[in-house]
N, C-alpha and C. Protein backbone atom coordinates (compact mmCIF):
# COMPACT_ATOMS: atom_id res chain seq x y z
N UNK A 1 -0.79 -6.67 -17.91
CA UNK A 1 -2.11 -6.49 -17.32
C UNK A 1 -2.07 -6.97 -15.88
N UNK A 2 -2.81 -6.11 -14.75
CA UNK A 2 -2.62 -6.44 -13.70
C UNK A 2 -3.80 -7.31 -13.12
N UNK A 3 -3.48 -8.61 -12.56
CA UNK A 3 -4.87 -9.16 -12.16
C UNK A 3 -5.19 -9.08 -10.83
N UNK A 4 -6.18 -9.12 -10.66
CA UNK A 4 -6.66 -9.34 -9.05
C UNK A 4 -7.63 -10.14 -8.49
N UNK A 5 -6.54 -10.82 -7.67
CA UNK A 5 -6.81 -11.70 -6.70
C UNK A 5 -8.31 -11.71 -5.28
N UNK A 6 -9.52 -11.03 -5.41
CA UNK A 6 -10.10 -10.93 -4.55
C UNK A 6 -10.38 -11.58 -3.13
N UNK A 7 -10.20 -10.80 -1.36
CA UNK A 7 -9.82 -11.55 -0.40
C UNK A 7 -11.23 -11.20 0.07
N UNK A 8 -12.54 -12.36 0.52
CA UNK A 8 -13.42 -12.05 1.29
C UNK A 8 -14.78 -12.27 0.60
N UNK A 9 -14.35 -11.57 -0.75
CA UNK A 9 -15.86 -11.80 -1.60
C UNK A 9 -16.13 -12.68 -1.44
N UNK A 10 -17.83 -12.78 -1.85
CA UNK A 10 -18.25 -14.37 -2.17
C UNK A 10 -17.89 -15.62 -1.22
N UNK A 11 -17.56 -15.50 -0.27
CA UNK A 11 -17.06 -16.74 0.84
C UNK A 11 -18.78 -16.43 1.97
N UNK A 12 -19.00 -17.33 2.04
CA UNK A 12 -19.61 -17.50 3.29
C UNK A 12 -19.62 -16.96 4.71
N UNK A 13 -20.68 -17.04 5.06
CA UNK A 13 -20.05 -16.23 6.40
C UNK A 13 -19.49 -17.02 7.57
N UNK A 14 -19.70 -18.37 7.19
CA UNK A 14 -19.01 -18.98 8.46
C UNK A 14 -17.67 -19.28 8.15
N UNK A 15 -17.73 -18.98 6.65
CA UNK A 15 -15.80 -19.45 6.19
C UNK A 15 -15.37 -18.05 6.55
N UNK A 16 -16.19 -16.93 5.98
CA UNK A 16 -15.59 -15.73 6.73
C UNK A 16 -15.21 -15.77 7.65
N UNK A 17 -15.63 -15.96 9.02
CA UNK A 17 -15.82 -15.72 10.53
C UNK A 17 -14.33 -16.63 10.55
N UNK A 18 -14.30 -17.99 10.15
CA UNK A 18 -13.46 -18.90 10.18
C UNK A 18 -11.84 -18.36 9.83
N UNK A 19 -11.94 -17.91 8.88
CA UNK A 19 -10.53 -17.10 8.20
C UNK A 19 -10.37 -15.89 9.05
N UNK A 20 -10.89 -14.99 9.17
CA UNK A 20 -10.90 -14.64 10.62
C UNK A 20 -10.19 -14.84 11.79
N UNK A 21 -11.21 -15.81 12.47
CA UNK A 21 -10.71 -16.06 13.48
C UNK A 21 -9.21 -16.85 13.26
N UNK A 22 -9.26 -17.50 12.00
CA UNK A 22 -7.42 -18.54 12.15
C UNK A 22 -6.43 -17.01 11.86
N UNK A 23 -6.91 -16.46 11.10
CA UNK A 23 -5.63 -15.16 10.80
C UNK A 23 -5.35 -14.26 11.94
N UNK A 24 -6.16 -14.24 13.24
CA UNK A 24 -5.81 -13.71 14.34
C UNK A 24 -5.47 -14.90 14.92
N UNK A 25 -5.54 -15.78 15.10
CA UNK A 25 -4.98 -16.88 15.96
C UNK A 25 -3.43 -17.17 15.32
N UNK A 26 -3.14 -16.82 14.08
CA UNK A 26 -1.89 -17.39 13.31
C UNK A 26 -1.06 -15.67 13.61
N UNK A 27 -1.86 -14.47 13.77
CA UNK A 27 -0.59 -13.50 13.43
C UNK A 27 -1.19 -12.35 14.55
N UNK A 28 -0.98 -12.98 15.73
CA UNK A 28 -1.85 -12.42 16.77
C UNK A 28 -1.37 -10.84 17.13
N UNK A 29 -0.06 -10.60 16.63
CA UNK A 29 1.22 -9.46 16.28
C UNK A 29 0.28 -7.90 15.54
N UNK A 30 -0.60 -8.99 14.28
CA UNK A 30 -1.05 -7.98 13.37
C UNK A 30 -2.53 -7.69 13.93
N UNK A 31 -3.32 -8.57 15.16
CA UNK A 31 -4.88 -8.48 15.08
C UNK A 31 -5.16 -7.05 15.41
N UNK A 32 -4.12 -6.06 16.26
CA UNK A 32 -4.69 -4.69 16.32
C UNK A 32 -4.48 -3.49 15.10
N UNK A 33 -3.48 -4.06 14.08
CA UNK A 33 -3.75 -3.31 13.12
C UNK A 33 -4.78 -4.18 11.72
N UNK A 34 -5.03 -5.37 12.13
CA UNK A 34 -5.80 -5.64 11.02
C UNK A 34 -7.41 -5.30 10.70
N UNK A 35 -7.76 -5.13 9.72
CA UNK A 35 -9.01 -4.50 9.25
C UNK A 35 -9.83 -4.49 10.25
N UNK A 36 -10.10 -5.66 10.80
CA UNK A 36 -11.59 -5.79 12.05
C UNK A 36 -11.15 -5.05 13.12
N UNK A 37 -10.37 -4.34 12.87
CA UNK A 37 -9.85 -3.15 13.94
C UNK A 37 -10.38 -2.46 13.43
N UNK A 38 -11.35 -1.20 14.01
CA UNK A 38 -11.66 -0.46 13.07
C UNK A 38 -10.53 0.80 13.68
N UNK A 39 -10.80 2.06 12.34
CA UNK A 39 -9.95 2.67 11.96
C UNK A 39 -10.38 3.94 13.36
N UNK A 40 -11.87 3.72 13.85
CA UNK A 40 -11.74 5.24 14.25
C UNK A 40 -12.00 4.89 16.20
N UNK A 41 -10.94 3.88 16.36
CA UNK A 41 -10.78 3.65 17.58
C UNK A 41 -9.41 4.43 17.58
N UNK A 42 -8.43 4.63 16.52
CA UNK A 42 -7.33 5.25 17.01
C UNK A 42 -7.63 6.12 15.64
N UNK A 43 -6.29 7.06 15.25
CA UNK A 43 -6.63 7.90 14.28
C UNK A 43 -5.91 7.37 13.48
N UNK A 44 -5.84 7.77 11.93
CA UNK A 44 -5.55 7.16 10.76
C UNK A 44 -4.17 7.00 10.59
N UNK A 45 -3.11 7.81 11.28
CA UNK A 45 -2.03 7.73 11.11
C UNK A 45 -1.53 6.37 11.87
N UNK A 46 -1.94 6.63 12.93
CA UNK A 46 -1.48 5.79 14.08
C UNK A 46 -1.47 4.18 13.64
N UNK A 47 -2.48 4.02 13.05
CA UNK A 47 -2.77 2.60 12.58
C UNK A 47 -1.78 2.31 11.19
N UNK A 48 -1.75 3.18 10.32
CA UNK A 48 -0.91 3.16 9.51
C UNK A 48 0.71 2.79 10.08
N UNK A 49 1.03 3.33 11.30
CA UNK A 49 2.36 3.06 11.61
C UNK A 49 2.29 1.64 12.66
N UNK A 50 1.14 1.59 13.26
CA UNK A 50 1.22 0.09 13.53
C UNK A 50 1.13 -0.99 12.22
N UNK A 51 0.96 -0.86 11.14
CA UNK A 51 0.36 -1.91 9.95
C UNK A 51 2.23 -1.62 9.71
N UNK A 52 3.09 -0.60 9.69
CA UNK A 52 4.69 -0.20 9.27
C UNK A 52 5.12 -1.69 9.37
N UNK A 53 4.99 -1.40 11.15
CA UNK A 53 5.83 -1.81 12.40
C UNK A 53 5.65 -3.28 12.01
N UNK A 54 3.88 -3.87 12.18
CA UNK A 54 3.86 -5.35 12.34
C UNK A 54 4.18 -5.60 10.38
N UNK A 55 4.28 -5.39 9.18
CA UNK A 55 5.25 -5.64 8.30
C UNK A 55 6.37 -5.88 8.07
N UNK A 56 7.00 -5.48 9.04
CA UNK A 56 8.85 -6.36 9.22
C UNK A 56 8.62 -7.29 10.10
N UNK A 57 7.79 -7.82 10.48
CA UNK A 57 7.82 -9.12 11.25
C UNK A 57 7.11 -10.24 10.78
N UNK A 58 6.15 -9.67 9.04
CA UNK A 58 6.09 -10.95 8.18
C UNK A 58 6.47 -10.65 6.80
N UNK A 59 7.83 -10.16 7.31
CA UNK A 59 8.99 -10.43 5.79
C UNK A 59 9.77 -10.55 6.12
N UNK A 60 10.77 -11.62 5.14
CA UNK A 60 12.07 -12.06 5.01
C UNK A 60 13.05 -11.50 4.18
N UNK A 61 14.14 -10.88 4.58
CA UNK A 61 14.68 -10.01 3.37
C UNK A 61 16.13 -11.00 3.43
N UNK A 62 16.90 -10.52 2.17
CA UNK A 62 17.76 -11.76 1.46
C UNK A 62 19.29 -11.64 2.51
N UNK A 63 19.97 -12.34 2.57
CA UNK A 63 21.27 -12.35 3.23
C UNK A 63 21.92 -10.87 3.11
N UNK A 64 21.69 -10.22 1.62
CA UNK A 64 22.64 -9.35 1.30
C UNK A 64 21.90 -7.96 1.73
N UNK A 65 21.18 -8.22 2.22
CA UNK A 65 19.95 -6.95 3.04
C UNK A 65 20.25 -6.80 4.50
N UNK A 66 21.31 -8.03 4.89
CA UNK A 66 20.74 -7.90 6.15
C UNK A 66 21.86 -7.25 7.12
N UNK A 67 21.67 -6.57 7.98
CA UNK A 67 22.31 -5.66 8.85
C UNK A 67 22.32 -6.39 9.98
N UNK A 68 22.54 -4.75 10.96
CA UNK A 68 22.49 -5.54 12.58
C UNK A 68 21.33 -4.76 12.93
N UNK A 69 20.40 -3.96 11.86
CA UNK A 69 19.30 -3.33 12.27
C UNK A 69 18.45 -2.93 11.18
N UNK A 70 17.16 -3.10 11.70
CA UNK A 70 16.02 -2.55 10.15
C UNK A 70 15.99 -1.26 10.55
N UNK A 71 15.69 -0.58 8.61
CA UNK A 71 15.63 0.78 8.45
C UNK A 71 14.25 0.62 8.00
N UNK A 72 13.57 1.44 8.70
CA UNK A 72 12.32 2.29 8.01
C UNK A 72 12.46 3.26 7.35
N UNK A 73 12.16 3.63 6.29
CA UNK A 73 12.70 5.21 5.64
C UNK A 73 11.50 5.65 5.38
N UNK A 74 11.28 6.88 5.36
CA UNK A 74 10.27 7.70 4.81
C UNK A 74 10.67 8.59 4.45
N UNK A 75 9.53 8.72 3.09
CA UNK A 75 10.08 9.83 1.93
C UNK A 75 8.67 11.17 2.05
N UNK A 76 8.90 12.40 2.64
CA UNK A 76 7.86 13.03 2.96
C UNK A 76 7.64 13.93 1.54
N UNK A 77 6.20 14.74 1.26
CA UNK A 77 5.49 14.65 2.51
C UNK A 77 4.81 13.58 2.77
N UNK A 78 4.76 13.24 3.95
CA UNK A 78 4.07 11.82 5.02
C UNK A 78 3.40 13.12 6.04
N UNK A 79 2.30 11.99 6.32
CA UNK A 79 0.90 12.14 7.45
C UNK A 79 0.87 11.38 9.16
N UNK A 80 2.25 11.15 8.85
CA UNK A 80 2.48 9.82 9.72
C UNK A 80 2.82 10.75 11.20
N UNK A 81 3.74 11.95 11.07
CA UNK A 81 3.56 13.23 12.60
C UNK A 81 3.89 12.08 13.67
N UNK A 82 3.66 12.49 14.78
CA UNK A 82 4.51 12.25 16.17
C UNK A 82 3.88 10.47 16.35
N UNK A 83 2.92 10.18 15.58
CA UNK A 83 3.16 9.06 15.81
C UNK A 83 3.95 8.21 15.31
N UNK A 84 4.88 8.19 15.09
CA UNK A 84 6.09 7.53 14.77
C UNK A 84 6.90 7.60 16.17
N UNK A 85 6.67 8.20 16.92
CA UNK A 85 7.95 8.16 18.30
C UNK A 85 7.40 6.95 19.20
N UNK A 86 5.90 6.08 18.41
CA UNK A 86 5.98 4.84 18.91
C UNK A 86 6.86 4.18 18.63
N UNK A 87 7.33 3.96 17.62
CA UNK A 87 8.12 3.25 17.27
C UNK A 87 9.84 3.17 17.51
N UNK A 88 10.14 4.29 18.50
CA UNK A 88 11.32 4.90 19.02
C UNK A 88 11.60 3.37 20.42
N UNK A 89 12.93 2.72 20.01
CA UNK A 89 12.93 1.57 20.79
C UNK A 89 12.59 0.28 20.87
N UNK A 90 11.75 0.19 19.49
CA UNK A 90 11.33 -0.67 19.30
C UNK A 90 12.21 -1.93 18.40
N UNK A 91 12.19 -3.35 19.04
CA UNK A 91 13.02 -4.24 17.64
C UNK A 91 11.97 -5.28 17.40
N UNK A 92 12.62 -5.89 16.09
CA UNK A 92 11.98 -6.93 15.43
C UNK A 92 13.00 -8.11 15.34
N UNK A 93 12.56 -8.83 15.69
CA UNK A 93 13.13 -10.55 15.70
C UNK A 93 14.49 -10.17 16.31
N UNK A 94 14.40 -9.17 17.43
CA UNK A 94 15.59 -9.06 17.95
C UNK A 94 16.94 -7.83 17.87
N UNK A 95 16.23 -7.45 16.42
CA UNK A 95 17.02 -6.18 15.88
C UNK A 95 16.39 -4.81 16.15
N UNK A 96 17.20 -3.91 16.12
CA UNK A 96 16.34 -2.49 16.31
C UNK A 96 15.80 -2.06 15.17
N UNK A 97 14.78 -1.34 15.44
CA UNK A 97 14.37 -0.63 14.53
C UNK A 97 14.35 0.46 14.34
N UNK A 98 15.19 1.31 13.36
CA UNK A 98 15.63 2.85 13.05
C UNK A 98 13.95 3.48 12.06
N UNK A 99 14.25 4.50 12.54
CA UNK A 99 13.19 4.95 11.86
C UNK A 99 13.91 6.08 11.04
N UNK A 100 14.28 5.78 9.50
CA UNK A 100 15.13 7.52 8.94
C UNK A 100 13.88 8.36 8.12
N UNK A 101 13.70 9.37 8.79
CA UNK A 101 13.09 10.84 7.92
C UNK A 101 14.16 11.25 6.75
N UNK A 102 13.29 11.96 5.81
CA UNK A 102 13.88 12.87 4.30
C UNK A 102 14.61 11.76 4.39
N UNK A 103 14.93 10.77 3.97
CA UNK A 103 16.10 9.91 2.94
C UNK A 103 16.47 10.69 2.04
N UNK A 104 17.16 10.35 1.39
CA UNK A 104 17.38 11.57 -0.03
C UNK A 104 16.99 9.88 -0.94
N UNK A 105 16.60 10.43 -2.59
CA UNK A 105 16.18 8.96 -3.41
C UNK A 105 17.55 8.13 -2.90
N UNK A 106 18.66 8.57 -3.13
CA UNK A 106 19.78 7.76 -3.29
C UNK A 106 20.10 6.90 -2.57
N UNK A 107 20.03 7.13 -1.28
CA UNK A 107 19.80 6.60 -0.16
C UNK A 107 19.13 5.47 0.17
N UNK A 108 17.64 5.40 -0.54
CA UNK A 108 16.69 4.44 -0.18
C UNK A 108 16.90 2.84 -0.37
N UNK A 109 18.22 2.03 -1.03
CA UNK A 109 18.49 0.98 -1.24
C UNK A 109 19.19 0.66 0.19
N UNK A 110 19.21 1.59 0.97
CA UNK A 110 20.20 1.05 2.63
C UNK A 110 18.62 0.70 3.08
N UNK A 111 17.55 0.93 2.78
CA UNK A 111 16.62 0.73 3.44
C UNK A 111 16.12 -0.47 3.41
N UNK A 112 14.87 -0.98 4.62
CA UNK A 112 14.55 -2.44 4.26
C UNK A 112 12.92 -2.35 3.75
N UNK A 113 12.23 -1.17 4.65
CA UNK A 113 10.68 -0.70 4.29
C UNK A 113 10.70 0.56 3.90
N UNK A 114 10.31 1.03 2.71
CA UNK A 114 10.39 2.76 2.11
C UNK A 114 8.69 2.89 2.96
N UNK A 115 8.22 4.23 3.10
CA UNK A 115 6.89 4.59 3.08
C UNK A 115 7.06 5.50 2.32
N UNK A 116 6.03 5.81 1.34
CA UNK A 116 6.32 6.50 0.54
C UNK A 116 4.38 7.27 0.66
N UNK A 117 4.37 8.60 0.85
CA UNK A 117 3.16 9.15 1.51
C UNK A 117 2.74 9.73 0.26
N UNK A 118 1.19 9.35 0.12
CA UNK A 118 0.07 9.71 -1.07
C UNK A 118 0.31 11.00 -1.52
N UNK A 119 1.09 12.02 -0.60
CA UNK A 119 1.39 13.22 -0.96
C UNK A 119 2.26 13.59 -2.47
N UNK A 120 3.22 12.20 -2.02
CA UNK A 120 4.62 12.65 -3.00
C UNK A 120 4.57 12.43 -3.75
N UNK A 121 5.11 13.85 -4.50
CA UNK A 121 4.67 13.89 -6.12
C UNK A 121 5.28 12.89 -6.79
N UNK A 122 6.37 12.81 -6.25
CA UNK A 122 7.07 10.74 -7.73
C UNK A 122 7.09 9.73 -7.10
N UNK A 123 5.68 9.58 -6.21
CA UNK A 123 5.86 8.52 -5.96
C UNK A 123 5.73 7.08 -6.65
N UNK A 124 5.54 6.99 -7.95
CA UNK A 124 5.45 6.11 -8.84
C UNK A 124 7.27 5.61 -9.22
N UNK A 125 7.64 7.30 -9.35
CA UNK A 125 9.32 6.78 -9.43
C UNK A 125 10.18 6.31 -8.83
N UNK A 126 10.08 5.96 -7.08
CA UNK A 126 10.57 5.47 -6.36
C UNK A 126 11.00 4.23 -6.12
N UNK A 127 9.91 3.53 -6.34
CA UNK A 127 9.38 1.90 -6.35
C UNK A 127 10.50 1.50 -8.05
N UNK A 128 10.16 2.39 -9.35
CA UNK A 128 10.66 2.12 -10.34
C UNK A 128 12.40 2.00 -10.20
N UNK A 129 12.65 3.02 -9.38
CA UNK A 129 14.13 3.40 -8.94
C UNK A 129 14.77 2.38 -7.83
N UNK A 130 13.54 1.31 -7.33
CA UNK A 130 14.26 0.22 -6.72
C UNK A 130 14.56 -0.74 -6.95
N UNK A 131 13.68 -0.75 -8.45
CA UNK A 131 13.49 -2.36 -9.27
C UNK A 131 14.62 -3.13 -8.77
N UNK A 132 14.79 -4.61 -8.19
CA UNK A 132 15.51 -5.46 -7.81
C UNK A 132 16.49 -4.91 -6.90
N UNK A 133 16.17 -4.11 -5.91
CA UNK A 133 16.75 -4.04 -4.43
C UNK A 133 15.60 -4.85 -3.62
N UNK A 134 16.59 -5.09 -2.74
CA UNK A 134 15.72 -6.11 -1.36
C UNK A 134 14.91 -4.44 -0.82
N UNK A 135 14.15 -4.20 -1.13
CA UNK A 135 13.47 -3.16 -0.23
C UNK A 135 11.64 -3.14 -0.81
N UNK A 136 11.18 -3.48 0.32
CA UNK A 136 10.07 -2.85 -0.25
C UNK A 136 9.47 -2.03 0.37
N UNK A 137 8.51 -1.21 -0.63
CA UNK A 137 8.01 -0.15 -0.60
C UNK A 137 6.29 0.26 -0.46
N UNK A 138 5.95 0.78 0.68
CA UNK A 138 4.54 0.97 0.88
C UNK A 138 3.80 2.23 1.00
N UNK A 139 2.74 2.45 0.30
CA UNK A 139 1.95 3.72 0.29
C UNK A 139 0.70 3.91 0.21
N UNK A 140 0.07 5.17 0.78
CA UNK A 140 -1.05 5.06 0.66
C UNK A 140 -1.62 5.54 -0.52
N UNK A 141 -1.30 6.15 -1.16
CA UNK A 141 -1.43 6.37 -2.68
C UNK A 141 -2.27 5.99 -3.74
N UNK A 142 -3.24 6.46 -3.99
CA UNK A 142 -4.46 4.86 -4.84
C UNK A 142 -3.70 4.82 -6.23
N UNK A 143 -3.64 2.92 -6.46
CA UNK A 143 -2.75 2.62 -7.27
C UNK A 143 -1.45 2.71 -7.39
N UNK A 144 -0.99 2.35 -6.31
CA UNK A 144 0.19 2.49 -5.79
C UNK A 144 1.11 1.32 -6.49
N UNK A 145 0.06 0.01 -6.46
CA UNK A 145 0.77 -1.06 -6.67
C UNK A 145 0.66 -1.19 -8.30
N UNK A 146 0.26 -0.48 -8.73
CA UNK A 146 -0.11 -0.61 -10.54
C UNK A 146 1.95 0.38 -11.06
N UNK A 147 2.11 1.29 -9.93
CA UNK A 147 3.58 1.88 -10.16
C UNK A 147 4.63 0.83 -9.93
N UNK A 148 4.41 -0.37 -9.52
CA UNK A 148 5.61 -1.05 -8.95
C UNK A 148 5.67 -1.57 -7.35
N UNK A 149 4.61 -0.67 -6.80
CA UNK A 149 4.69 -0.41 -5.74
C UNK A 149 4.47 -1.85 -4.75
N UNK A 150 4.71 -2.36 -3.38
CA UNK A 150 4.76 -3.79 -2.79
C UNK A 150 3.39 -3.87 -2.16
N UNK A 151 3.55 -2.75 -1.58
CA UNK A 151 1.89 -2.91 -0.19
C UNK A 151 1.43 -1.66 -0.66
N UNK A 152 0.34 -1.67 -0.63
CA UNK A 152 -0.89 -0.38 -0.90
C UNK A 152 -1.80 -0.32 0.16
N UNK A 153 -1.64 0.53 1.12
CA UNK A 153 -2.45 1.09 2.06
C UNK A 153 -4.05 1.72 2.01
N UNK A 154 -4.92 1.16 1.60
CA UNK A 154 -6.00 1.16 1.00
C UNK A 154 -7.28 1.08 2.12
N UNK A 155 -8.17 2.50 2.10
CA UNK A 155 -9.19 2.68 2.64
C UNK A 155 -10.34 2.11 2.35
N UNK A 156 -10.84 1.37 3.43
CA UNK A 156 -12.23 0.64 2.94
C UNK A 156 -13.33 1.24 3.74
N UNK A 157 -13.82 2.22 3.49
CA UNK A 157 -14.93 2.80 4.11
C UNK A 157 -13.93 3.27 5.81
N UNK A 158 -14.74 2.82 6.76
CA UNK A 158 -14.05 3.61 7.98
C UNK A 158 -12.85 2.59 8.52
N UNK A 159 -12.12 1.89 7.48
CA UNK A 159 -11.10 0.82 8.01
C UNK A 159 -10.03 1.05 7.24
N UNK A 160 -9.32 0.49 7.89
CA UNK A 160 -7.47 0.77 6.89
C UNK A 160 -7.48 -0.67 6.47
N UNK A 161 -7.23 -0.64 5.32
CA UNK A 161 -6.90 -2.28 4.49
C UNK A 161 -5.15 -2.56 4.27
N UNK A 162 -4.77 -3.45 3.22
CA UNK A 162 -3.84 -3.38 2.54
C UNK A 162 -3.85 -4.29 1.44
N UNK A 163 -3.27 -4.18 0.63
CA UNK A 163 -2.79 -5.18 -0.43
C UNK A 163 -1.45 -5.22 -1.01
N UNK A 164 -1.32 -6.47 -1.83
CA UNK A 164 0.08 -6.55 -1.93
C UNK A 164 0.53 -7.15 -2.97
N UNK A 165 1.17 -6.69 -4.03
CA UNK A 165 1.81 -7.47 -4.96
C UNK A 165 2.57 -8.25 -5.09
N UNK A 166 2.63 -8.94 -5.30
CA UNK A 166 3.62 -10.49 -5.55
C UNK A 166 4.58 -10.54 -6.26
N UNK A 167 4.32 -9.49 -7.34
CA UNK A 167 4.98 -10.24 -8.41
C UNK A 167 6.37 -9.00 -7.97
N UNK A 168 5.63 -8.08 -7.25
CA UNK A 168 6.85 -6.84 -6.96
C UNK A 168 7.86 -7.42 -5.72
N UNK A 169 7.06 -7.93 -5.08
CA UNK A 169 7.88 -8.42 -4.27
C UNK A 169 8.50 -9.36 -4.41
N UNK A 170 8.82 -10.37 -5.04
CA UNK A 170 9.23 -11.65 -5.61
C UNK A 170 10.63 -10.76 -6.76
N UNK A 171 10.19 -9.52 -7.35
CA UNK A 171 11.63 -8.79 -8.27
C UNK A 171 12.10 -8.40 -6.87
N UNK A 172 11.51 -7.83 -6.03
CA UNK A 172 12.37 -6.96 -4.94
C UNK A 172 13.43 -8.46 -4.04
N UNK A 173 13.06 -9.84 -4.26
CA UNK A 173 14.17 -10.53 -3.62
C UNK A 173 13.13 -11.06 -2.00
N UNK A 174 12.21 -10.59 -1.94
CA UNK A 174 11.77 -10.49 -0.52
C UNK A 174 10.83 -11.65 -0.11
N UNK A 175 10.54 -12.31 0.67
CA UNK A 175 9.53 -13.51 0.99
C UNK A 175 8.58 -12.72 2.14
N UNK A 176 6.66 -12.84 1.86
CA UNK A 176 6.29 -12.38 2.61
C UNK A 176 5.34 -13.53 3.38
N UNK A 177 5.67 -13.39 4.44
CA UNK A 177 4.75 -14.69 5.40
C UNK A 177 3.16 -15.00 4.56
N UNK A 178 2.85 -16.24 4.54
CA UNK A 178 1.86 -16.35 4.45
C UNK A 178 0.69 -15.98 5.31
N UNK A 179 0.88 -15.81 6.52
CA UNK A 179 0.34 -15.25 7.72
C UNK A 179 -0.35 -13.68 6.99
N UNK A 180 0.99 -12.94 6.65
CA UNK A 180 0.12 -11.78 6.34
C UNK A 180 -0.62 -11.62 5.21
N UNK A 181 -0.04 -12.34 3.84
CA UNK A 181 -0.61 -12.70 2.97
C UNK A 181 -2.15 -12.73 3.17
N UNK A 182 -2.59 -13.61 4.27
CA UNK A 182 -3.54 -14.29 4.24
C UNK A 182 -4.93 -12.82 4.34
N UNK A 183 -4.16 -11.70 4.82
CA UNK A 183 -4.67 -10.57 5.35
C UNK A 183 -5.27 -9.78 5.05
N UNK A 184 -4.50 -9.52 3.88
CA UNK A 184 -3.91 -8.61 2.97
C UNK A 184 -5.53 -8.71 2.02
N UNK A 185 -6.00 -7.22 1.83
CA UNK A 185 -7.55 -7.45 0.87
C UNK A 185 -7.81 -8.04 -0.41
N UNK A 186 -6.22 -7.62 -0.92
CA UNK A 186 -6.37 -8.40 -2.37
C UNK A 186 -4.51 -8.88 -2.56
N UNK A 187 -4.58 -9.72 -3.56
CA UNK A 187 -3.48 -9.83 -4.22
C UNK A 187 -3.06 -9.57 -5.37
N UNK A 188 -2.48 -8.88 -5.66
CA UNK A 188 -2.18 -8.53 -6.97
C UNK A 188 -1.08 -9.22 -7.42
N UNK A 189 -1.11 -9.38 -9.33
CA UNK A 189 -0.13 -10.16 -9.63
C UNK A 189 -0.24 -9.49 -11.06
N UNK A 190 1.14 -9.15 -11.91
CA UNK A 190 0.99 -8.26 -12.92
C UNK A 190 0.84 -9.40 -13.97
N UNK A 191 0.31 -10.64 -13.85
CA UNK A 191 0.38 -11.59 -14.86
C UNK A 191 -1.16 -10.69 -15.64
């Protein structure tokens, strides 16, 4: 049974405002893709590939993951189009960041972040097909994270959210900052 962790309900508004303001002061990286950004200052993709980008910079992946460069992979069809050539040049903590189109499945364990787009028809099987690789896997997909899935890209009225499972990420080997944690709309945990 999957439980959930609710981020926001029921808090006050000055503890609101408060959590808030410390989660942009603590992950100042994520404040233009996080929620109080709203979604229709840029377009939906765009923000989606900034939320990609600032996700490898609050995770830790295991010794035996680690390269001389992060892979982004995406498994189409994806919505994600030319905005991705932001991300052309770009590194994290120093490393580059590759961006690979069509992976083939087999492939996807060289990876460090899968996107896996609401389109694709298995996308439930993907996440299943990584069980205990250092990789995790994010989509916009509703119920994404009930498949296995790590981060769920989740629309809240005119804003891009996310959430994130724990318990997937903890099989996948991976440590995710508390910073983004803190962010993140809900937590899920398959206890």
């Amino acid at each position: 049974m999957l439980r959930t962790v609710q981020r926001g309900g029921g808090l006050c508004r000055k503890a609101a405002a408060s959590k808030r303001w410390a989660g942009a002061l603590l992950a100042l990286p994520l404040i233009f893709a996080h929620p109080a950004c709203a979604a229709e200052t840029a377009n939906e993709a765009a923000v989606k590939v900034a939320f990609l980008y600032n996700f490898f910079k609050f995770i830790e992946w295991p010794e035996s993951a680690s390269q001389s460069k992060f892979n982004l992979c995406l498994v189409t069809p994806h919505d994600l189009g030319d905005n991705l050539l932001a991300l052309e040049g770009k590194t994290v903590n120093g490393k580059p960041l590759a961006v690979l189109q069509d992976v083939p499945a087999k492939d996807l364990k060289t990876c460090h972040l899968v996107f896996i787009g609401k389109s694709t028809a298995n996308a439930g099987d993907i996440p299943r097909d990584l069980k205990g690789a250092p990789v995790v896997t994010v989509s916009d997909k509703p119920g994404f994270l009930q498949q296995n899935g790590t981060i769920g890209l989740v629309q809240d009225g005119n804003r891009l959210n996310f959430e994130v499972n724990l318990d997937n990420a903890n099989a996948a080997n991976v440590r995710i900052s508390a910073q983004l944690l803190k962010l993140a709309r809900n937590l899920n945990l398959n206890k």
